[in-house]
C-alpha atoms as a PDB file:
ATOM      1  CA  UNK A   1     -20.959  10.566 -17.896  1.00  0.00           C
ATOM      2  CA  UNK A   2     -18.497   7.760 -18.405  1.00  0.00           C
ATOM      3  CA  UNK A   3     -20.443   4.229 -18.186  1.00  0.00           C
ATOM      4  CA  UNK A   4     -17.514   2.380 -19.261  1.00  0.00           C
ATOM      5  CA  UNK A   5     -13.543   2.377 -18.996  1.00  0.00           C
ATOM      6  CA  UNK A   6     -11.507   0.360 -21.357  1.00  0.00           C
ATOM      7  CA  UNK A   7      -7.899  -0.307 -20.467  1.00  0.00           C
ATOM      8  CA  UNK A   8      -5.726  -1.628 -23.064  1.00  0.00           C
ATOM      9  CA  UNK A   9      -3.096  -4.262 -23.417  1.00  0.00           C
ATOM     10  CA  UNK A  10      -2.535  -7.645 -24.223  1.00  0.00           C
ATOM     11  CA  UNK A  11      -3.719 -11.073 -22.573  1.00  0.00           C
ATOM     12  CA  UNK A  12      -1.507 -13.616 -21.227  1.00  0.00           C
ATOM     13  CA  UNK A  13       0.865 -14.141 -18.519  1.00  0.00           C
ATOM     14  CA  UNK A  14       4.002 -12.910 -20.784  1.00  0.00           C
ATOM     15  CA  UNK A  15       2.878  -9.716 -21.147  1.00  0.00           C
ATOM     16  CA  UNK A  16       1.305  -9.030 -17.260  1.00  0.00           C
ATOM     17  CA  UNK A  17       3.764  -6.443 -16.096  1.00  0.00           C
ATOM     18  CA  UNK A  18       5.093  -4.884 -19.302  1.00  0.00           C
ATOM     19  CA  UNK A  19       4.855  -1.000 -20.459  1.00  0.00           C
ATOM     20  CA  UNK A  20       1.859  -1.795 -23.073  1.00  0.00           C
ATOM     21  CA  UNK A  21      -0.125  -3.529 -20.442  1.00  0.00           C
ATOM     22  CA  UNK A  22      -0.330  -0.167 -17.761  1.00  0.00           C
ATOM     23  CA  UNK A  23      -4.227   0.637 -19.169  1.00  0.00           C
ATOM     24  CA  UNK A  24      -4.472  -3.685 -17.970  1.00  0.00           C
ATOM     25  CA  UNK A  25      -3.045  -2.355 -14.446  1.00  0.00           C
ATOM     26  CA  UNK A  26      -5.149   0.527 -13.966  1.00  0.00           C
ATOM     27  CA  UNK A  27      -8.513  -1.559 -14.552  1.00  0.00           C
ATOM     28  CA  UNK A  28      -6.865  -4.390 -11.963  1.00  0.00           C
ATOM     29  CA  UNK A  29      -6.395  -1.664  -9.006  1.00  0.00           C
ATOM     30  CA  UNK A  30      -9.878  -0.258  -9.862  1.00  0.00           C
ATOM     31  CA  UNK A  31     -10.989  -3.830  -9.419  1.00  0.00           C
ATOM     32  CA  UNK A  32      -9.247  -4.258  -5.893  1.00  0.00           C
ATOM     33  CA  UNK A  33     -11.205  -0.677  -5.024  1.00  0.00           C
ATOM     34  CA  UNK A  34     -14.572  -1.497  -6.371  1.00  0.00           C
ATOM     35  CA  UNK A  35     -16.984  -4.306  -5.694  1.00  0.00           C
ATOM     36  CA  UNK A  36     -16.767  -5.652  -9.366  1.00  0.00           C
ATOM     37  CA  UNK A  37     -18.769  -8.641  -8.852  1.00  0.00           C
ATOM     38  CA  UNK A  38     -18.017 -12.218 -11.348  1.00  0.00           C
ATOM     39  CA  UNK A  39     -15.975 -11.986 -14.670  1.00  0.00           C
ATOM     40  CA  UNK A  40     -18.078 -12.405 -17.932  1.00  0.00           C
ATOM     41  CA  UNK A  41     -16.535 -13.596 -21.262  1.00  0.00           C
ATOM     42  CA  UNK A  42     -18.293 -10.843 -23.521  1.00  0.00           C
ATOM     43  CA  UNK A  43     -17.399  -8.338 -26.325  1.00  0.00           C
ATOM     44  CA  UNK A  44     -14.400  -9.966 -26.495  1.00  0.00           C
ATOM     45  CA  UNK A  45     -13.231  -8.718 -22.807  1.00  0.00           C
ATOM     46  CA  UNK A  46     -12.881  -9.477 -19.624  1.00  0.00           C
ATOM     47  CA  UNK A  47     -15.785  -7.842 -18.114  1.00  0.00           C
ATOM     48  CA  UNK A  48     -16.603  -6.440 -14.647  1.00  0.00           C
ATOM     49  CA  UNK A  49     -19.688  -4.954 -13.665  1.00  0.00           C
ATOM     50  CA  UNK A  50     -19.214  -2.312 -11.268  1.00  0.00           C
ATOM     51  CA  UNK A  51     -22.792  -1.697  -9.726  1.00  0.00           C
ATOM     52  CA  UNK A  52     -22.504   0.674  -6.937  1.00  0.00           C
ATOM     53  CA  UNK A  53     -20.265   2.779  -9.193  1.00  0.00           C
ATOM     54  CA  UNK A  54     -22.968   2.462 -12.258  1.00  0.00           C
ATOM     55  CA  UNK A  55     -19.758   1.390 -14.499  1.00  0.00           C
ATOM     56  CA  UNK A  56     -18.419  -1.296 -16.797  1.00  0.00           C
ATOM     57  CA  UNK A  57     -14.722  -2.086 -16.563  1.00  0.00           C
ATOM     58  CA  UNK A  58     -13.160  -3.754 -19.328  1.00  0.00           C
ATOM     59  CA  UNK A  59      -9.866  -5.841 -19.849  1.00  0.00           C
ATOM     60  CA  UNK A  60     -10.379  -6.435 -23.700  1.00  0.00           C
ATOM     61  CA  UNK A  61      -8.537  -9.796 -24.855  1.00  0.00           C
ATOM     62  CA  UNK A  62      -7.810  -8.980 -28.447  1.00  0.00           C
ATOM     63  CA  UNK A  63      -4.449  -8.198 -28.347  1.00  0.00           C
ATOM     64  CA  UNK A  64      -3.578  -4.237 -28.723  1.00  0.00           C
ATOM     65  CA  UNK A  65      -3.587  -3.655 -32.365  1.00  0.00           C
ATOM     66  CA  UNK A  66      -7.190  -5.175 -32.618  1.00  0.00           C
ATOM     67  CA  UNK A  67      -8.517  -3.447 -29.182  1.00  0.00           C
ATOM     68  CA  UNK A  68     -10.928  -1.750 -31.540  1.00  0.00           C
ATOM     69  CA  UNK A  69     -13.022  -5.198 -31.815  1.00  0.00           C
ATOM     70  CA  UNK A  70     -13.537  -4.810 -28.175  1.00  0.00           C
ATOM     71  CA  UNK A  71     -14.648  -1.487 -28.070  1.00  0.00           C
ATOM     72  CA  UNK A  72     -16.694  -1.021 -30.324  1.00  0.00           C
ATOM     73  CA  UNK A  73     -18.681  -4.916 -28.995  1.00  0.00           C
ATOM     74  CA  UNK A  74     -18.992  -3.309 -26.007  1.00  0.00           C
ATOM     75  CA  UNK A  75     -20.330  -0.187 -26.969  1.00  0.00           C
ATOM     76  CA  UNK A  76     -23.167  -2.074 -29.215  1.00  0.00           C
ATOM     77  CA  UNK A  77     -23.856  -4.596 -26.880  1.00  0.00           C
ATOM     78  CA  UNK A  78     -24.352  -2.533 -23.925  1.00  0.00           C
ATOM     79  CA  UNK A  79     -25.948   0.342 -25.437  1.00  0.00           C
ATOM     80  CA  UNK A  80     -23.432   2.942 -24.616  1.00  0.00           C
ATOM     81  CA  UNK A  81     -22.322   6.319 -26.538  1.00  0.00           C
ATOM     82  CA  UNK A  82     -18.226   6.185 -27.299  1.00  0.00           C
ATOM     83  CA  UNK A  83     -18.551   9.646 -25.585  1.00  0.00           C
ATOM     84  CA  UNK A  84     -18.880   7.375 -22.261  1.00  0.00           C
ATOM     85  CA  UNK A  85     -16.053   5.424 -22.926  1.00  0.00           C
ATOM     86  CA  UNK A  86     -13.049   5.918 -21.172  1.00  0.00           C
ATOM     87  CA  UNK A  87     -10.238   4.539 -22.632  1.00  0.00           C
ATOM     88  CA  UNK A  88      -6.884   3.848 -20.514  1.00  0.00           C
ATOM     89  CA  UNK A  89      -3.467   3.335 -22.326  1.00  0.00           C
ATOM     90  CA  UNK A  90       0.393   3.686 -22.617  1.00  0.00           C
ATOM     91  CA  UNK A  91       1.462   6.707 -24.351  1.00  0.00           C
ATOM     92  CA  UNK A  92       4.904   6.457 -25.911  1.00  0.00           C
ATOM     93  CA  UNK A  93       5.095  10.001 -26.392  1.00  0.00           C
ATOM     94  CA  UNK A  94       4.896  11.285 -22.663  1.00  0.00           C
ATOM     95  CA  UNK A  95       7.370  10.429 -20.252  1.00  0.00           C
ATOM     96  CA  UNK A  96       6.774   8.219 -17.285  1.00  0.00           C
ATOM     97  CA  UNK A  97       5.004   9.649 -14.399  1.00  0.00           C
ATOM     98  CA  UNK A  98       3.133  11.923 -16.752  1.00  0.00           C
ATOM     99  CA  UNK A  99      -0.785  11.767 -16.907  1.00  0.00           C
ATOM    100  CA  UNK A 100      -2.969  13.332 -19.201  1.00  0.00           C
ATOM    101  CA  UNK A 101      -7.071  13.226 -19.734  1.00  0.00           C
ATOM    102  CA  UNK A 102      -8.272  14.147 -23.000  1.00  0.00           C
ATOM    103  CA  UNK A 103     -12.144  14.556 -24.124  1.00  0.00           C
ATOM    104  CA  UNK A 104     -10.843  13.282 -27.290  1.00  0.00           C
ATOM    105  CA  UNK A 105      -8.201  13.771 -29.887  1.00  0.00           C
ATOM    106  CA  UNK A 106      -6.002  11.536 -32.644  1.00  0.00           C
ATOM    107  CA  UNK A 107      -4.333   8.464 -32.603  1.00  0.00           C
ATOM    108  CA  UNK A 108      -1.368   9.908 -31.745  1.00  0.00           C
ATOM    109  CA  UNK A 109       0.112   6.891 -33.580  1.00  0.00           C
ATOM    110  CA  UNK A 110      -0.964   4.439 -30.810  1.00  0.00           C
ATOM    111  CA  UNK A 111      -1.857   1.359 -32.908  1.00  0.00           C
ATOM    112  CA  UNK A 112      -4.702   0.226 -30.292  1.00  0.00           C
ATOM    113  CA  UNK A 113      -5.909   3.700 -30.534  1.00  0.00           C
ATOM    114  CA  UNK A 114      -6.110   3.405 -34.487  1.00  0.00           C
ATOM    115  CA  UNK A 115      -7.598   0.625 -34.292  1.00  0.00           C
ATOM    116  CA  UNK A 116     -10.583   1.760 -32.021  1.00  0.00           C
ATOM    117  CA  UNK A 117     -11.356   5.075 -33.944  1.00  0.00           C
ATOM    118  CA  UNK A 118     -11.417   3.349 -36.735  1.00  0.00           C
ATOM    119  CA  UNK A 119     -13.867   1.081 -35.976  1.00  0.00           C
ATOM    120  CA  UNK A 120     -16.331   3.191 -33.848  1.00  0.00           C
ATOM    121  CA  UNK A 121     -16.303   5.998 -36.184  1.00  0.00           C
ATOM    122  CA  UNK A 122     -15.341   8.672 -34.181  1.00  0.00           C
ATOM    123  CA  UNK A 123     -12.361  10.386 -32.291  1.00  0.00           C
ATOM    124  CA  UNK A 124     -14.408  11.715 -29.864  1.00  0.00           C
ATOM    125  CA  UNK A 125     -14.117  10.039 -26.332  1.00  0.00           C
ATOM    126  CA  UNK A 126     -12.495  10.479 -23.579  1.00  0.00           C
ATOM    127  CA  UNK A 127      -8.946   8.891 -22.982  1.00  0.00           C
ATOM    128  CA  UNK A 128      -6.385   8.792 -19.982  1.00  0.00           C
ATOM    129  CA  UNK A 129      -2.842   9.068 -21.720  1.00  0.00           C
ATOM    130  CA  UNK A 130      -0.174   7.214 -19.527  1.00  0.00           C
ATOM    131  CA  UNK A 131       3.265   8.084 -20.031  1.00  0.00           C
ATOM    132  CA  UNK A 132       5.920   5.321 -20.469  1.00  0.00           C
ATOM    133  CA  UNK A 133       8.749   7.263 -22.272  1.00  0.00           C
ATOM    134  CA  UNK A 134      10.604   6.207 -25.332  1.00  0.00           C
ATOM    135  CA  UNK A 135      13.422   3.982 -24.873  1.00  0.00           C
ATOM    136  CA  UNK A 136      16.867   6.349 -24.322  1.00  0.00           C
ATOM    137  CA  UNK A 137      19.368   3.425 -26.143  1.00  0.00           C
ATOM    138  CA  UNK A 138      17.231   3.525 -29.262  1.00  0.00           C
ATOM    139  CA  UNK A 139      16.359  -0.109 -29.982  1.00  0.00           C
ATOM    140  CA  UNK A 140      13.301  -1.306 -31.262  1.00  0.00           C
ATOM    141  CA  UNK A 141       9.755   0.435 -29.830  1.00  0.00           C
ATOM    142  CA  UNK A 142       8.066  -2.808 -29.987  1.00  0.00           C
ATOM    143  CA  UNK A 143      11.006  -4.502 -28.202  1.00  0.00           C
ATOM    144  CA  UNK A 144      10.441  -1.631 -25.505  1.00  0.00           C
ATOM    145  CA  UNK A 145       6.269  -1.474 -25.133  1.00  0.00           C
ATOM    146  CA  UNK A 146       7.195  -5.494 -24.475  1.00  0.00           C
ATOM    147  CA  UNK A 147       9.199  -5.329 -22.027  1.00  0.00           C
ATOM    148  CA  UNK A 148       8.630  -4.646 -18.093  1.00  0.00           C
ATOM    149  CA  UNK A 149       9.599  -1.972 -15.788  1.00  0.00           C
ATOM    150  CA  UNK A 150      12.974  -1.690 -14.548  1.00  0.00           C
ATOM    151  CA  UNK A 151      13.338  -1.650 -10.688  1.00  0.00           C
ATOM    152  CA  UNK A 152      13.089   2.275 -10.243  1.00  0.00           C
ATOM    153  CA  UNK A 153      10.745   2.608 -13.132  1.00  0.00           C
ATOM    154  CA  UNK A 154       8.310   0.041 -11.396  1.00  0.00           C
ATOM    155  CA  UNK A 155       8.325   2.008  -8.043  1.00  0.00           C
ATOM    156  CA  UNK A 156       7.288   5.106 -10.277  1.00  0.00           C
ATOM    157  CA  UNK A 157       4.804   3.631 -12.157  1.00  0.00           C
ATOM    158  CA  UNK A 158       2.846   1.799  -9.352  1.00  0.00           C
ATOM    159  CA  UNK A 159       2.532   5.963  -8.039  1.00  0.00           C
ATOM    160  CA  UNK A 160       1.308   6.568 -11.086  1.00  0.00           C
ATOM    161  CA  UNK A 161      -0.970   3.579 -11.446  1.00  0.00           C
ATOM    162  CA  UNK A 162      -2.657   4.818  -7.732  1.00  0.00           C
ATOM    163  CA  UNK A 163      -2.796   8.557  -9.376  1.00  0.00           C
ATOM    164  CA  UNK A 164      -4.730   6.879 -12.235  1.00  0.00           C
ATOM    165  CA  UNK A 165      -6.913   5.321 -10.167  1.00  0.00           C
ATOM    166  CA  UNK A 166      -8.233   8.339  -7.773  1.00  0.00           C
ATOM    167  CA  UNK A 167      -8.169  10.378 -11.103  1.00  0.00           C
ATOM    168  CA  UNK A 168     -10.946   7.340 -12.535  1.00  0.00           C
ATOM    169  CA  UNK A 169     -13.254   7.744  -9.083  1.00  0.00           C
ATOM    170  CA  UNK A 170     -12.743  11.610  -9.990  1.00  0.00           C
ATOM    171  CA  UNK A 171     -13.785  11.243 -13.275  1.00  0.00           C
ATOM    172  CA  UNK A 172     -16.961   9.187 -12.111  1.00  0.00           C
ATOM    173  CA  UNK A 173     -17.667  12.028  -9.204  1.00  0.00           C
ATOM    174  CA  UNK A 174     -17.599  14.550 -11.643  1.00  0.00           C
ATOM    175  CA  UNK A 175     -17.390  14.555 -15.121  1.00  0.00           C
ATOM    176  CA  UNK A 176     -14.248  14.017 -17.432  1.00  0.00           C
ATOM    177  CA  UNK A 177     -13.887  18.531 -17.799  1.00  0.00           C
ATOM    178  CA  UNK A 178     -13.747  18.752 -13.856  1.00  0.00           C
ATOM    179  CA  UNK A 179     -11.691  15.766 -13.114  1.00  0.00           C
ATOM    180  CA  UNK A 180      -8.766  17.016 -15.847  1.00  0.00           C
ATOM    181  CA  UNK A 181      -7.333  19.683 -13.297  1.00  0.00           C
ATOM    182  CA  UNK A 182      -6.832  16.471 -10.708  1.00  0.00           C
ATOM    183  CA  UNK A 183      -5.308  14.396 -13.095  1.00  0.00           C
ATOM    184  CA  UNK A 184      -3.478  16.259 -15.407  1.00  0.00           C
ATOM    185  CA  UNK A 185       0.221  16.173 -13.640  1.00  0.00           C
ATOM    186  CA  UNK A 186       3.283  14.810 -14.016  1.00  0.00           C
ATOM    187  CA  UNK A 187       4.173  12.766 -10.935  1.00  0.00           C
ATOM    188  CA  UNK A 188       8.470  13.039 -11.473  1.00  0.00           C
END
């Protein structure tokens, strides 16, 4: 049972709509749909507590390479098993409008990813993979992760964004194994 869902990406205003911040979006429509109550300072988040839903939402403020600091706060703090921690991020390595839940798994590469298995211990939660594609001109990944949606890209990714969202409330309704068939899809 997931008590807790992470999305990752970096604070401040220069990085609010860029590729590395989707997991950031995800957790700020779940907030519109939920009655999330005040923002605490804690863990070294953003926190909302989610009461009717029995769930944590978290906006850690680390920047991504140190999201692990976050987590693993959160997990000590509020008493709760990494196996109930969702954990919502860009994935270089699918292409946008692609959406995939995972009970676990690597890295990938994904250097907030690292950085949270590393410091919890363990590869095994569950994670909500969304696609941004690889830049097609090949310049500089970091330069692309930084950088916001183009125009048609941004109508895409807000359908995706909504997709991620009603697969979250299906992963809540009924465990991460069920809610996979809903929310495993590509959305192109």
């Amino acid at each position: 049972m997931v008590k807790a869902i992470v999305g990752l990406g970096n604070p401040g205003e220069e990085y609010k709509e860029t590729r590395h911040n989707i997991g950031f979006m995800v957790i700020d429509a779940l907030l519109k749909r939920f009655d999330s109550g005040k923002r605490k300072e804690k863990c070294f988040s953003h926190l909302y507590q989610c009461e009717e839903e029995g769930v944590l939402l978290a906006k850690p403020q680390t920047y991504m390479n140190l999201s692990g600091n976050a987590v693993l706060n959160i997990i000590k703090d509020y008493s709760i098993s990494p196996q109930n921690v969702l954990v919502v991020y860009d994935d270089l390595d699918l292409p946008l409008g692609v959406v995939k839940l995972r009970k676990n798994g690597s890295s990938g590469g994904h250097r907030g990813m690292r950085s949270i298995i590393e410091l919890i211990r363990t590869e095994d939660f569950p994670r909500l993979r969304i696609g941004i594609g690889r830049p097609s001109d090949k310049r500089d990944v970091s330069n692309y992760v930084l950088s916001p949606f183009s125009k048609e890209e941004k109508l895409l990714a807000e359908k995706v964004i909504a997709h991620c969202e009603e697969c979250i409330v299906n992963v809540l309704k009924y465990g991460v194994d069920k809610a996979m068939n809903f929310c495993n899809r590509s959305l192109v």
